[in-house]
N, C-alpha and C. Protein backbone atom coordinates (compact mmCIF):
# COMPACT_ATOMS: atom_id res chain seq x y z
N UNK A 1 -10.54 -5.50 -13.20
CA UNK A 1 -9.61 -5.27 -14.28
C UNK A 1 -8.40 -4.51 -13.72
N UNK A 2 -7.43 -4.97 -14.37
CA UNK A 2 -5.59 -4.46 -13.81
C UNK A 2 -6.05 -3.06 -14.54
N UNK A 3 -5.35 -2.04 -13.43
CA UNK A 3 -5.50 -0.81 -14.24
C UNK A 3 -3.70 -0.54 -15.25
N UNK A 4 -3.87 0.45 -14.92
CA UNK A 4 -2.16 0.96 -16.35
C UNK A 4 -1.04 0.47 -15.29
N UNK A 5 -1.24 1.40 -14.02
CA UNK A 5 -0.03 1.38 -13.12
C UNK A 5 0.38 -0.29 -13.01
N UNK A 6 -0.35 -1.29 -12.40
CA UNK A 6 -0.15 -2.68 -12.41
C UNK A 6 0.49 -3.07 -13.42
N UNK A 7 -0.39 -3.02 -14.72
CA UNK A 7 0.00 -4.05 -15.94
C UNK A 7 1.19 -3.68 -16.39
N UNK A 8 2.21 -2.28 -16.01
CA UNK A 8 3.42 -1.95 -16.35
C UNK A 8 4.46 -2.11 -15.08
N UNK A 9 3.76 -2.55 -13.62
CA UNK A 9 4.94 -3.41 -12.22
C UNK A 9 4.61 -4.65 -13.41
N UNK A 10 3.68 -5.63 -13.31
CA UNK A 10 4.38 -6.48 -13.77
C UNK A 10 4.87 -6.86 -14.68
N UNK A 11 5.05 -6.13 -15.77
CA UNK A 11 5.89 -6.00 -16.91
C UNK A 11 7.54 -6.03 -16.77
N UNK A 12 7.57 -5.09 -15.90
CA UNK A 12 8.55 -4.70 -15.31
C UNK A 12 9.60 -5.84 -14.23
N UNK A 13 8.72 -6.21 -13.43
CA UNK A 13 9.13 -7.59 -12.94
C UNK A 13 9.15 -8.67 -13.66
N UNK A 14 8.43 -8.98 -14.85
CA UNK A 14 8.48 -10.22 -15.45
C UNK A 14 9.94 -9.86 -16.41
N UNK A 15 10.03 -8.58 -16.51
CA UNK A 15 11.63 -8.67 -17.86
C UNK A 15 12.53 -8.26 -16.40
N UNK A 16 13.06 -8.54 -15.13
CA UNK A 16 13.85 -8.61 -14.57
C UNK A 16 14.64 -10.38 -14.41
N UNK A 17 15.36 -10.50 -14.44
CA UNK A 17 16.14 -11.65 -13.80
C UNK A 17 15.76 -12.51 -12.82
N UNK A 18 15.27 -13.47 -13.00
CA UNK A 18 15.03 -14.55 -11.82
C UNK A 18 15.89 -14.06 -10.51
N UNK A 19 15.34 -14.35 -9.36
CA UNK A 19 16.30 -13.99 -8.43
C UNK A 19 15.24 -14.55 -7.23
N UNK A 20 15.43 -15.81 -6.75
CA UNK A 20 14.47 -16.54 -5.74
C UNK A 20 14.69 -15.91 -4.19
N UNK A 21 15.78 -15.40 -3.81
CA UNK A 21 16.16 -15.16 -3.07
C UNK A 21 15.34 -13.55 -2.57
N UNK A 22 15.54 -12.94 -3.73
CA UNK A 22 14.55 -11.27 -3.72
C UNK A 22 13.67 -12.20 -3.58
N UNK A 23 12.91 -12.60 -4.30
CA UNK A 23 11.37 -12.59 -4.53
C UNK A 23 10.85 -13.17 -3.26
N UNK A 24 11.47 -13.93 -2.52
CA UNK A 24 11.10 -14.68 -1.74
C UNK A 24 11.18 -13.34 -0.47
N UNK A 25 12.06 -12.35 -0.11
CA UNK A 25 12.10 -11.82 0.58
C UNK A 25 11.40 -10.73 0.49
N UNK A 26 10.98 -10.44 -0.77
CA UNK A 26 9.66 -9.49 -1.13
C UNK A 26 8.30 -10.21 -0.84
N UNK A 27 7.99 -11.15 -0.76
CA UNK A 27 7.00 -12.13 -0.98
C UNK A 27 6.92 -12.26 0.47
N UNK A 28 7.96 -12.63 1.64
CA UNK A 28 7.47 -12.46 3.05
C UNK A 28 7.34 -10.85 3.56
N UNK A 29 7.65 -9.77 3.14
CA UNK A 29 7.54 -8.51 3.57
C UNK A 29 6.00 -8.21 3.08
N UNK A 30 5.72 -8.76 1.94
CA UNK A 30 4.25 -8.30 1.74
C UNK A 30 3.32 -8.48 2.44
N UNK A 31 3.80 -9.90 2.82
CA UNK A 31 2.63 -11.02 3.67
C UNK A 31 1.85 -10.41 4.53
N UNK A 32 3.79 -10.43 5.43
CA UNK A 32 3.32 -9.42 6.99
C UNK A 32 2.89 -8.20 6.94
N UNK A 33 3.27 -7.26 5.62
CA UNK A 33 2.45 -6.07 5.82
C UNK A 33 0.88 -6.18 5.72
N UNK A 34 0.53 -7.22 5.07
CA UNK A 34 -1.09 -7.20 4.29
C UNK A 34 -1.75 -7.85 6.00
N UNK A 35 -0.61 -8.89 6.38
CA UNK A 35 -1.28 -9.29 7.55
C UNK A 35 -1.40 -8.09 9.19
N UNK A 36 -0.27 -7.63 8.78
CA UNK A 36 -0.59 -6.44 10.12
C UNK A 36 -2.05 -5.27 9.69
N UNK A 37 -2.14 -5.08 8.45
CA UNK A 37 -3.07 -4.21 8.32
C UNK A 37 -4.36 -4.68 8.41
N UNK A 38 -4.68 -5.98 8.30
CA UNK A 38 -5.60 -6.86 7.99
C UNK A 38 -5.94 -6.50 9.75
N UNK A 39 -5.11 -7.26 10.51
CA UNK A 39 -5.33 -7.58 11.80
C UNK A 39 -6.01 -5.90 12.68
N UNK A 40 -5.46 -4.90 12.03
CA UNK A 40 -6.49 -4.13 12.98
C UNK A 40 -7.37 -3.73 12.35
N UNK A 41 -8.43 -4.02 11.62
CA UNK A 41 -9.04 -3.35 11.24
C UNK A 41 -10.48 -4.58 11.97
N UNK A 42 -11.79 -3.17 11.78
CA UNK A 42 -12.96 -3.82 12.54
C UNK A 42 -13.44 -5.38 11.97
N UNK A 43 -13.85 -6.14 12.87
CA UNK A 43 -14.74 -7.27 12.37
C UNK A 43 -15.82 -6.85 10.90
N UNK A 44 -16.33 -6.28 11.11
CA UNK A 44 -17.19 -5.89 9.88
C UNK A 44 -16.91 -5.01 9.14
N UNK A 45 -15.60 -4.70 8.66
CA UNK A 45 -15.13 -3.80 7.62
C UNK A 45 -15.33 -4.65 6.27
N UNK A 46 -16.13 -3.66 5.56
CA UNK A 46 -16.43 -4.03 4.25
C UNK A 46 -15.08 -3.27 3.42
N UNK A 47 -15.36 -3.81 2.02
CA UNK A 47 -14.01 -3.70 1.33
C UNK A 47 -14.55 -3.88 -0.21
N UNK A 48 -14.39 -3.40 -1.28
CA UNK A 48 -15.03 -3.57 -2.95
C UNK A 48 -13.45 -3.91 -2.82
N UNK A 49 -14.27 -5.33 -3.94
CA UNK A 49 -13.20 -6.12 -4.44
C UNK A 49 -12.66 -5.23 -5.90
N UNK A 50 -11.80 -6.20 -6.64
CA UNK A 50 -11.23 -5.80 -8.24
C UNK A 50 -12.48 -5.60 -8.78
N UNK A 51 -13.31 -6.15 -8.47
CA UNK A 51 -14.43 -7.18 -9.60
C UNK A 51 -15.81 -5.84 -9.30
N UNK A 52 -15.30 -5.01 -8.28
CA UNK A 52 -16.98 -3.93 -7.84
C UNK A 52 -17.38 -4.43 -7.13
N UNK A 53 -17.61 -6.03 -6.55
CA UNK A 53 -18.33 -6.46 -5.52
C UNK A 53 -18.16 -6.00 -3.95
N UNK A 54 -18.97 -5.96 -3.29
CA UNK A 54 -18.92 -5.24 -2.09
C UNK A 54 -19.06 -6.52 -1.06
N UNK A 55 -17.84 -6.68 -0.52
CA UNK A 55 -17.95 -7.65 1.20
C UNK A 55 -17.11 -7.37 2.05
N UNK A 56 -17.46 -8.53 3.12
CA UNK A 56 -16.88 -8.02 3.97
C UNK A 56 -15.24 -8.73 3.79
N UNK A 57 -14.84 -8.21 4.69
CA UNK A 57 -12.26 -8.05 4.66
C UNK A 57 -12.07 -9.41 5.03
N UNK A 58 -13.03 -9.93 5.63
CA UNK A 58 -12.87 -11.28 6.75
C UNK A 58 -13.12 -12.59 5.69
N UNK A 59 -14.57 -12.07 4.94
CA UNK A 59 -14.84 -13.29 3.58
C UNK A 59 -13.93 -12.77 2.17
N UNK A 60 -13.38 -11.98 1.88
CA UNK A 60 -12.44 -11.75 1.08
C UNK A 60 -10.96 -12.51 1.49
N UNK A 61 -10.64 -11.87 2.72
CA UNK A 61 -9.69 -13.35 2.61
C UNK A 61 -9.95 -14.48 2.27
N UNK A 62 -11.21 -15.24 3.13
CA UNK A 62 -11.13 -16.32 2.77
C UNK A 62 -11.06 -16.72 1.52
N UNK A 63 -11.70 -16.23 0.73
CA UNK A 63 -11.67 -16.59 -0.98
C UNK A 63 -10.03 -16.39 -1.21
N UNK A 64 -9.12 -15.87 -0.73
CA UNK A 64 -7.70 -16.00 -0.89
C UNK A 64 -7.14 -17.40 -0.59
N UNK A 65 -7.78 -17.80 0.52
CA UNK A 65 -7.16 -18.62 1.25
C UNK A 65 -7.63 -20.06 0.23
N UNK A 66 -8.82 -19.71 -0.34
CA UNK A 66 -9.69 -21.03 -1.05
C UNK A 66 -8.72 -20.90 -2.26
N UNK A 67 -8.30 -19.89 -2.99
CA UNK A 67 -7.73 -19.80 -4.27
C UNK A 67 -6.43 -20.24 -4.01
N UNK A 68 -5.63 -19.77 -3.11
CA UNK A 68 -4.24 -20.33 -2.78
C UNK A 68 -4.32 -21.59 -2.70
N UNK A 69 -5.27 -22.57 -2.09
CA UNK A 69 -5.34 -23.74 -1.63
C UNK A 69 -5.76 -24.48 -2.94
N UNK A 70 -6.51 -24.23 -3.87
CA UNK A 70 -6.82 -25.00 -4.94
C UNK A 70 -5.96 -24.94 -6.08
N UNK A 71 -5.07 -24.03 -6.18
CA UNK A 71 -4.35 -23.60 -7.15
C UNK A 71 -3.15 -24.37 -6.94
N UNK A 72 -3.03 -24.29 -5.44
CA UNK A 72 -1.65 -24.69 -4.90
C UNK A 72 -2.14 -26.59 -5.51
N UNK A 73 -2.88 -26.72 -4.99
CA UNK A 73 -3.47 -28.79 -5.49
C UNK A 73 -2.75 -28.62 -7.30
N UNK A 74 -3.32 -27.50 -7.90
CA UNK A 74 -3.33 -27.59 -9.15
C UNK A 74 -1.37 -27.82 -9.65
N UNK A 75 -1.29 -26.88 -9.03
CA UNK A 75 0.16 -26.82 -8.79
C UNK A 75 0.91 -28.30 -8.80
N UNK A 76 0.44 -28.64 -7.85
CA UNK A 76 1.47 -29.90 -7.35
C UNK A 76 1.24 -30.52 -8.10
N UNK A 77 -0.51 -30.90 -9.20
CA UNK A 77 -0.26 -31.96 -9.77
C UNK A 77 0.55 -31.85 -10.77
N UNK A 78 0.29 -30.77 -11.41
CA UNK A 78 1.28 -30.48 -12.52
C UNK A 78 2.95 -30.54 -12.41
N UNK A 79 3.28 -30.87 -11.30
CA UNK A 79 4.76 -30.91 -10.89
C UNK A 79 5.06 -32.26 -10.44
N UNK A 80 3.51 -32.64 -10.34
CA UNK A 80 4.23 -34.21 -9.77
C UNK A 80 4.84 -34.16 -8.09
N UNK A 81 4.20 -33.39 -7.46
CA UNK A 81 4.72 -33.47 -6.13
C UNK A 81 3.16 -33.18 -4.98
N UNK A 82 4.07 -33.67 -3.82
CA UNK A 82 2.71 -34.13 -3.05
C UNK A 82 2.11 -32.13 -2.80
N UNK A 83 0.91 -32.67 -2.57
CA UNK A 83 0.57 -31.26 -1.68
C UNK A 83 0.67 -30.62 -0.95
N UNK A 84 1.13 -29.47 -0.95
CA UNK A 84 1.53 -29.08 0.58
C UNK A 84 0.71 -28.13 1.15
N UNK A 85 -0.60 -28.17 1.09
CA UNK A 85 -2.07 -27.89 1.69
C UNK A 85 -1.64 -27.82 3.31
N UNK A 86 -1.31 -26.67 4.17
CA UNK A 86 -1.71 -26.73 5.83
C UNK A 86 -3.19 -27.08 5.87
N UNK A 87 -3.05 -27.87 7.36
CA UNK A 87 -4.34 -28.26 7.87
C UNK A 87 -5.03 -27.17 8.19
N UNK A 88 -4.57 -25.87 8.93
CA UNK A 88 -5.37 -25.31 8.46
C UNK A 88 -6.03 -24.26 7.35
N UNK A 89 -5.55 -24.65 6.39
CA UNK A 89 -5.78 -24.04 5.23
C UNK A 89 -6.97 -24.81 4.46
N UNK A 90 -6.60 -26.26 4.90
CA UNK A 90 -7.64 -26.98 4.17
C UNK A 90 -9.22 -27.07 5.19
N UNK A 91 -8.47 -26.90 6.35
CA UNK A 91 -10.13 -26.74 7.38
C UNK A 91 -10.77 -25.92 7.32
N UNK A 92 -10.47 -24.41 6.82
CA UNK A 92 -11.33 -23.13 6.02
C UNK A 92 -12.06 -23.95 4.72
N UNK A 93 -10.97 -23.89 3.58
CA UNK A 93 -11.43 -24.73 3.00
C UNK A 93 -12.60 -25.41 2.86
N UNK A 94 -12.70 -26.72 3.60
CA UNK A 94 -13.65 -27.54 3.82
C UNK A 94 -15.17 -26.99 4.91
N UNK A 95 -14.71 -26.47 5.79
CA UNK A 95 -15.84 -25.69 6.21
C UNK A 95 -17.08 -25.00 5.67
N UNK A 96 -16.12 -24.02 4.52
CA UNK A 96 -16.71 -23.43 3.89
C UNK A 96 -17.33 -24.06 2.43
N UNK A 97 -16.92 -25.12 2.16
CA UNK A 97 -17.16 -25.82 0.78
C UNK A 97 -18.30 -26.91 2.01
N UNK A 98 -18.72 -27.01 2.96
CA UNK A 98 -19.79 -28.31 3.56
C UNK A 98 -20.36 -27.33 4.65
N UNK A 99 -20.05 -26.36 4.92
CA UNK A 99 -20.86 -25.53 6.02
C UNK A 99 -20.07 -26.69 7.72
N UNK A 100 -20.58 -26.11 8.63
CA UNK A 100 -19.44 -26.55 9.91
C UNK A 100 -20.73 -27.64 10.10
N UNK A 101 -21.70 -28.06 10.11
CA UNK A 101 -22.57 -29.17 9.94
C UNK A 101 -22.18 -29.85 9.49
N UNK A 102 -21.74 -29.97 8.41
CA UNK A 102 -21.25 -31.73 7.50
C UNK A 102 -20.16 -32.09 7.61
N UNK A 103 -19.02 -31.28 8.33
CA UNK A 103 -17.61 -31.44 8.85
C UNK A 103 -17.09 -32.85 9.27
N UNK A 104 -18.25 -33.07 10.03
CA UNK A 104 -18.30 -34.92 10.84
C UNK A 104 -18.73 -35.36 9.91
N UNK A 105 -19.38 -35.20 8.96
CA UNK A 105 -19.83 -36.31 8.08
C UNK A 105 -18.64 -36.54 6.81
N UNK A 106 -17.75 -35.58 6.43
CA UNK A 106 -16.95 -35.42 5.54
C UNK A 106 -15.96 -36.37 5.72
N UNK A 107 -15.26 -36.23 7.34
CA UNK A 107 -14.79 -36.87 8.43
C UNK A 107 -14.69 -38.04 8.34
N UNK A 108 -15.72 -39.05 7.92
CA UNK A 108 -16.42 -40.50 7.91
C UNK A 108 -16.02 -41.08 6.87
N UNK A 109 -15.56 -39.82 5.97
CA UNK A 109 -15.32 -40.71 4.14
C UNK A 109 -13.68 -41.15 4.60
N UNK A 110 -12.48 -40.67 5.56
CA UNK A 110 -11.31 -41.40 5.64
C UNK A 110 -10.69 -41.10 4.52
N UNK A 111 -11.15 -39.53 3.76
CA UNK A 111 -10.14 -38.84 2.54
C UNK A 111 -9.08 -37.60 3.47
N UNK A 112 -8.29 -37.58 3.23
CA UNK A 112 -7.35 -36.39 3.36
C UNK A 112 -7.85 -35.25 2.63
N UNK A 113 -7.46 -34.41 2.90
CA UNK A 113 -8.14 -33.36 2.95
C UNK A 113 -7.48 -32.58 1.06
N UNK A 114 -6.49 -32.48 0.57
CA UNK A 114 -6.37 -32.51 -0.26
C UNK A 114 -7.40 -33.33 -2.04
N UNK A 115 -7.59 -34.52 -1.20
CA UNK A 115 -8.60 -35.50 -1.92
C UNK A 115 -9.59 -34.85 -1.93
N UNK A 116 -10.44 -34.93 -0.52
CA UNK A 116 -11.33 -33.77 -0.58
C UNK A 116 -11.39 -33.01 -1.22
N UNK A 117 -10.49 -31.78 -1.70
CA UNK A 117 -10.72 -30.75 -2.28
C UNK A 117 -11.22 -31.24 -3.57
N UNK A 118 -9.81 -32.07 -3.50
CA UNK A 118 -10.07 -32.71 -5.57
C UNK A 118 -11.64 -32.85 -6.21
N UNK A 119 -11.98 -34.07 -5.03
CA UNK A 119 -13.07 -34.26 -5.70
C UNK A 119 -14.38 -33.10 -5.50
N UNK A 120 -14.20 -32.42 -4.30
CA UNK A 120 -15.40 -31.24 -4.12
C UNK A 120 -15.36 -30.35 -5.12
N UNK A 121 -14.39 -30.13 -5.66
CA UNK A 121 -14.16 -28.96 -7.02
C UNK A 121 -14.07 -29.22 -8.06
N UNK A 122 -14.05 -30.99 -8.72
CA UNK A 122 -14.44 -31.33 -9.45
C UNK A 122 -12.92 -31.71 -10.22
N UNK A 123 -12.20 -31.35 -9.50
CA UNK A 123 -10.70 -31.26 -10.37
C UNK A 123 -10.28 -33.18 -10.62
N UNK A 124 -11.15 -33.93 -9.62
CA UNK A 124 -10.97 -35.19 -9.31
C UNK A 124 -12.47 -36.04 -9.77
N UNK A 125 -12.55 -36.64 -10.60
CA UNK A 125 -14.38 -37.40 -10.54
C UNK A 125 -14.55 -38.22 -9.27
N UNK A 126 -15.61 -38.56 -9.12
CA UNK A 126 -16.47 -39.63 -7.79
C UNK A 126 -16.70 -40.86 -8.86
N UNK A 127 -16.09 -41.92 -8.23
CA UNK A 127 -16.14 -43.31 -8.80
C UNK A 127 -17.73 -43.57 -8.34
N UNK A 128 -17.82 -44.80 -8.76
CA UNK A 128 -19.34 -45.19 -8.08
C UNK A 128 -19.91 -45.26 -6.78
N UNK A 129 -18.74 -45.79 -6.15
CA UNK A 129 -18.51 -45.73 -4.43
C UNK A 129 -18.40 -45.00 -4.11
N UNK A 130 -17.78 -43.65 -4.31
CA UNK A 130 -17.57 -42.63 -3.78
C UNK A 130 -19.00 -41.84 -3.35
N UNK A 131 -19.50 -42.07 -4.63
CA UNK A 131 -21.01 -40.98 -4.83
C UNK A 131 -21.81 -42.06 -4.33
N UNK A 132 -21.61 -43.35 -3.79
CA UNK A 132 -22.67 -43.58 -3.36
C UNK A 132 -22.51 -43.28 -1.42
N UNK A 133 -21.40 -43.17 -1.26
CA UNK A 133 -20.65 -42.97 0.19
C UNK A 133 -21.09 -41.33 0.40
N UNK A 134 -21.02 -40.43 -0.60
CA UNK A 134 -21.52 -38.86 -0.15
C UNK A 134 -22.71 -38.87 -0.02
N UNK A 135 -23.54 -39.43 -0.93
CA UNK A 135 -24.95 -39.77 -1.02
C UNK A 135 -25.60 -39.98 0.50
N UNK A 136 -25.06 -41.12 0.88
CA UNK A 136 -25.22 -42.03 2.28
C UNK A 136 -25.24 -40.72 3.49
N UNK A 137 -24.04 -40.04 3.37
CA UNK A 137 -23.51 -39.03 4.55
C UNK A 137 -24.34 -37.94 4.40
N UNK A 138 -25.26 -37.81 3.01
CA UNK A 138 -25.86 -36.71 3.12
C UNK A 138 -24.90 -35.12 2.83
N UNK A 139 -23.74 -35.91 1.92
CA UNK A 139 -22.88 -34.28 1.76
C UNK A 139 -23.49 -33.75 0.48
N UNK A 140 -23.57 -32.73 0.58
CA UNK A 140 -24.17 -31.82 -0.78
C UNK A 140 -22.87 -31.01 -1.83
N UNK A 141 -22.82 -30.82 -2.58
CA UNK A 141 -21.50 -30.35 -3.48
C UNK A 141 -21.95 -28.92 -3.72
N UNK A 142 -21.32 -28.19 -3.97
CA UNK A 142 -21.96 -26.87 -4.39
C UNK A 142 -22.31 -26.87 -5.68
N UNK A 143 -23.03 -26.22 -6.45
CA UNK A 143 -23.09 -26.30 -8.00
C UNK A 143 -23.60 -24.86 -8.32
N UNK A 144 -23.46 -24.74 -9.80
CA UNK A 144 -24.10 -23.60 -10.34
C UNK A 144 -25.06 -23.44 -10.40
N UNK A 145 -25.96 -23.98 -10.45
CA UNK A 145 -27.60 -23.80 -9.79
C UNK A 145 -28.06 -23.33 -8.35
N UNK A 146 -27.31 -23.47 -7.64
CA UNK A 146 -27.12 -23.11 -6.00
C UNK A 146 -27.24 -21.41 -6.21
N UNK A 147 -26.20 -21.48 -6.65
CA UNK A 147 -25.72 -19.58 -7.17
C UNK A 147 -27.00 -19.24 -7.80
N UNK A 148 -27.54 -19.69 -8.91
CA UNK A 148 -28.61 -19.09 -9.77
C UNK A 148 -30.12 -18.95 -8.83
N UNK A 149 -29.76 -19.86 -8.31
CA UNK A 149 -31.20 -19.71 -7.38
C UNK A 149 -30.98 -18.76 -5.90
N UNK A 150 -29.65 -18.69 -5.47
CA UNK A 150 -29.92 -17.67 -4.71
C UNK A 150 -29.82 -16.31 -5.41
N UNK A 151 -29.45 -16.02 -6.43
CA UNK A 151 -29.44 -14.84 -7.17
C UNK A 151 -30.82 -14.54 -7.55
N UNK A 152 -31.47 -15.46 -7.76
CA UNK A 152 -32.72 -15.82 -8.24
C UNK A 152 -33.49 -14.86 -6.65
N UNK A 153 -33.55 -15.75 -5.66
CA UNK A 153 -34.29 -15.23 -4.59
C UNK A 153 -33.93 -14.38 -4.14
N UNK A 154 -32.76 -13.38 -4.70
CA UNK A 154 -32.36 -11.98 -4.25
C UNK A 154 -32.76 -10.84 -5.19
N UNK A 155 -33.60 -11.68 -5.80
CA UNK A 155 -33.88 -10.46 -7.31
C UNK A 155 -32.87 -9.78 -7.90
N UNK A 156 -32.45 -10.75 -8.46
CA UNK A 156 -30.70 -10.60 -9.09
C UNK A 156 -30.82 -11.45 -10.04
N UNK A 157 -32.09 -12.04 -10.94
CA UNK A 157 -31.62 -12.97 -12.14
C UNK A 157 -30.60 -12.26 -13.19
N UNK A 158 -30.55 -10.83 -13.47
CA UNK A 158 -30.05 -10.60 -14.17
C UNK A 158 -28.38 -10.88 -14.09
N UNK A 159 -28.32 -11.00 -12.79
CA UNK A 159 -26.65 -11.60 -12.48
C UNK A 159 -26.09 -13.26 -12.77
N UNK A 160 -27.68 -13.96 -12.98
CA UNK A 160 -26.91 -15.43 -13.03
C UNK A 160 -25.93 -15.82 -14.10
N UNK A 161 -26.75 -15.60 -15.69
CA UNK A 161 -25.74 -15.99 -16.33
C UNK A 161 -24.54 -15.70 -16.54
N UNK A 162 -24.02 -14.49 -15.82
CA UNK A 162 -22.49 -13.76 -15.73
C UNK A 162 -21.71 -14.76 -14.76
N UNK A 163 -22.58 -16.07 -13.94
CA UNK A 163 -21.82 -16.56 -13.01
C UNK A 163 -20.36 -16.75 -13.19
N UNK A 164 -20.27 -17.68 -14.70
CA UNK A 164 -18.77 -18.40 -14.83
C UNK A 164 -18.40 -19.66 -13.75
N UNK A 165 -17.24 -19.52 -12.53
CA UNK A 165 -16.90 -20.31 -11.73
C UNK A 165 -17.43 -19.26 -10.52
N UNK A 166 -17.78 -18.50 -10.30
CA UNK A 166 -18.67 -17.42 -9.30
C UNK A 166 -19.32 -19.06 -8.51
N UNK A 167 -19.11 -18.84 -6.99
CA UNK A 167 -19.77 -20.22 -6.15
C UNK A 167 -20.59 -19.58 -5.42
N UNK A 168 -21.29 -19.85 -4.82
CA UNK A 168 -22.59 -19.11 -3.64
C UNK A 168 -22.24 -20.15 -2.16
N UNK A 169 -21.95 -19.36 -0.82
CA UNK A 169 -22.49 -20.85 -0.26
C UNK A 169 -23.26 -19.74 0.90
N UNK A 170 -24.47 -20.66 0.84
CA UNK A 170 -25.50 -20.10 1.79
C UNK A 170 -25.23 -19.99 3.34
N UNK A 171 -25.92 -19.22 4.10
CA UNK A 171 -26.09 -19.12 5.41
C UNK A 171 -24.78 -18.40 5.96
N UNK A 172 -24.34 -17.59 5.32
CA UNK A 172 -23.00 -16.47 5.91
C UNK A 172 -23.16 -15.09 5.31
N UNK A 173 -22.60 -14.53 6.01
CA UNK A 173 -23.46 -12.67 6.10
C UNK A 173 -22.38 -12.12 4.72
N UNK A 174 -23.04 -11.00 4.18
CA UNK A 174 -22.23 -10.98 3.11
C UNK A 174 -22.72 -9.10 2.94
N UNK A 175 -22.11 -8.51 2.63
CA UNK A 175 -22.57 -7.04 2.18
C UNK A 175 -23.28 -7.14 1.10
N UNK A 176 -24.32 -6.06 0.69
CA UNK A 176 -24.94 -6.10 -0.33
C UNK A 176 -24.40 -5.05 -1.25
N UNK A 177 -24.01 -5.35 -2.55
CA UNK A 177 -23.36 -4.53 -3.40
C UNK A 177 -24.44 -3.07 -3.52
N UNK A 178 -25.61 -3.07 -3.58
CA UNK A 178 -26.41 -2.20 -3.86
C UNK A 178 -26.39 -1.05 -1.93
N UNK A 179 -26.73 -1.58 -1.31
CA UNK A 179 -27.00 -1.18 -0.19
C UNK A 179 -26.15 -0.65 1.29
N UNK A 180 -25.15 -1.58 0.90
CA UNK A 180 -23.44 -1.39 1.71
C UNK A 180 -23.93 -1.99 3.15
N UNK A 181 -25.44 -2.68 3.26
CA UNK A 181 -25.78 -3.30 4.70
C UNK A 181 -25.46 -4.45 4.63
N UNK A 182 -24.68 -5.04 6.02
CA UNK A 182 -24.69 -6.90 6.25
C UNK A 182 -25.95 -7.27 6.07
N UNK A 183 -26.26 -8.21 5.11
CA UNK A 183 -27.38 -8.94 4.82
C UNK A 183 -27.18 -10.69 5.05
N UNK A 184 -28.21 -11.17 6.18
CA UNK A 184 -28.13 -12.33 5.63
C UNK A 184 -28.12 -12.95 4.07
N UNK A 185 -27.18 -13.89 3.92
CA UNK A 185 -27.36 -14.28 2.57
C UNK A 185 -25.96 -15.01 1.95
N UNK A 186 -25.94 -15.23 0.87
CA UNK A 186 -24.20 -15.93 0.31
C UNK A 186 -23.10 -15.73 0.79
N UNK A 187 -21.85 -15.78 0.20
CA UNK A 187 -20.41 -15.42 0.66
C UNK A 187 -20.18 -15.98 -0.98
N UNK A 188 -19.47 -15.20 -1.80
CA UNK A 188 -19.22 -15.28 -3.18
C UNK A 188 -17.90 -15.49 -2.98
N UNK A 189 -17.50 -16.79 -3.74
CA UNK A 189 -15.92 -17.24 -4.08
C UNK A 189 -15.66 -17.24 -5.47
N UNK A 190 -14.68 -16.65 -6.24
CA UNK A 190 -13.86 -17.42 -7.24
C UNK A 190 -13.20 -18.34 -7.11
N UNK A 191 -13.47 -19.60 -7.77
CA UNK A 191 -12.42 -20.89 -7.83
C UNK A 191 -11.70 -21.01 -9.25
């Protein structure tokens, strides 16, 4: 939750004057500051998100990088313009939505990587061919049951039904909100 100080910057910025030129030059000064601070800090620095959740600085970006990238798809369609998804923005992305195992198999379907997203997040349906072509490759989709059952085997039912769009993807180290230790186990995204 935005605390007071926030919800009155952007108040404040939203009743100022368009001005692409600031914003844009505020918008690269942030970048590089968030990115120089980012860059020294340890491999395993944990970090509590907005939300109370406890992970690590390294899988918190990424969930930036997943939200920029799906939003940005959302974006374009609504504008009617192509995507402008970097490759590598969409190879985090996809990694992390098929694990680095199904990468070659994803590979085989001859979608761009934007498509990809579409249809992995659901923003796009699977024709008949499609789902019978993922089927074939053996790609798995993430779903909300994934989440409930690893919440489930962490003795955490009481967390499932709060999921919402909350994603789970297994087999990446994640801090434990209770404990502050790397635990094998999920990597929690908002989409």
């Amino acid at each position: 939750m935005a605390d007071l100080h926030h919800v009155h910057l952007a108040q404040d910025r939203a009743a100022e004057p368009a001005n692409g030129a600031a914003f844009a030059k505020d918008f690269t000064a942030t970048w590089q500051r968030v990115d120089r601070l980012c860059r020294v800090q340890p491999a395993g620095r944990a970090i509590w998100t907005r939300h109370g959740d406890a992970m690590l600085l390294s899988e918190f970006l990424l969930t930036l990088v997943v939200e920029v990238a799906v939003r940005g798809l959302d974006l374009a369609d609504a504008l009617g313009r192509e995507p402008w998804l970097t490759s590598s923005a969409g190879d985090a992305v996809l990694e992390l939505l098929l694990g680095a195992e199904q990468m070659a198999a994803a590979d085989k379907l001859g979608w761009s990587q934007p498509h990809f997203m579409r249809k992995a997040t659901g923003r796009e349906p699977l024709d008949e061919t499609e789902a019978a072509q993922i089927e074939q490759l053996g790609i798995r989709w993430l779903a909300r049951n994934d989440c409930c059952r690893h919440l489930a085997s962490a003795g955490r039912q009481q967390d499932a039904p709060k999921l919402g769009r909350l994603w789970a993807v297994r087999g990446r180290s994640t801090v434990a909100k209770d404990d502050k230790r790397r635990s094998p186990g999920a990597r929690t995204h908002y989409f």
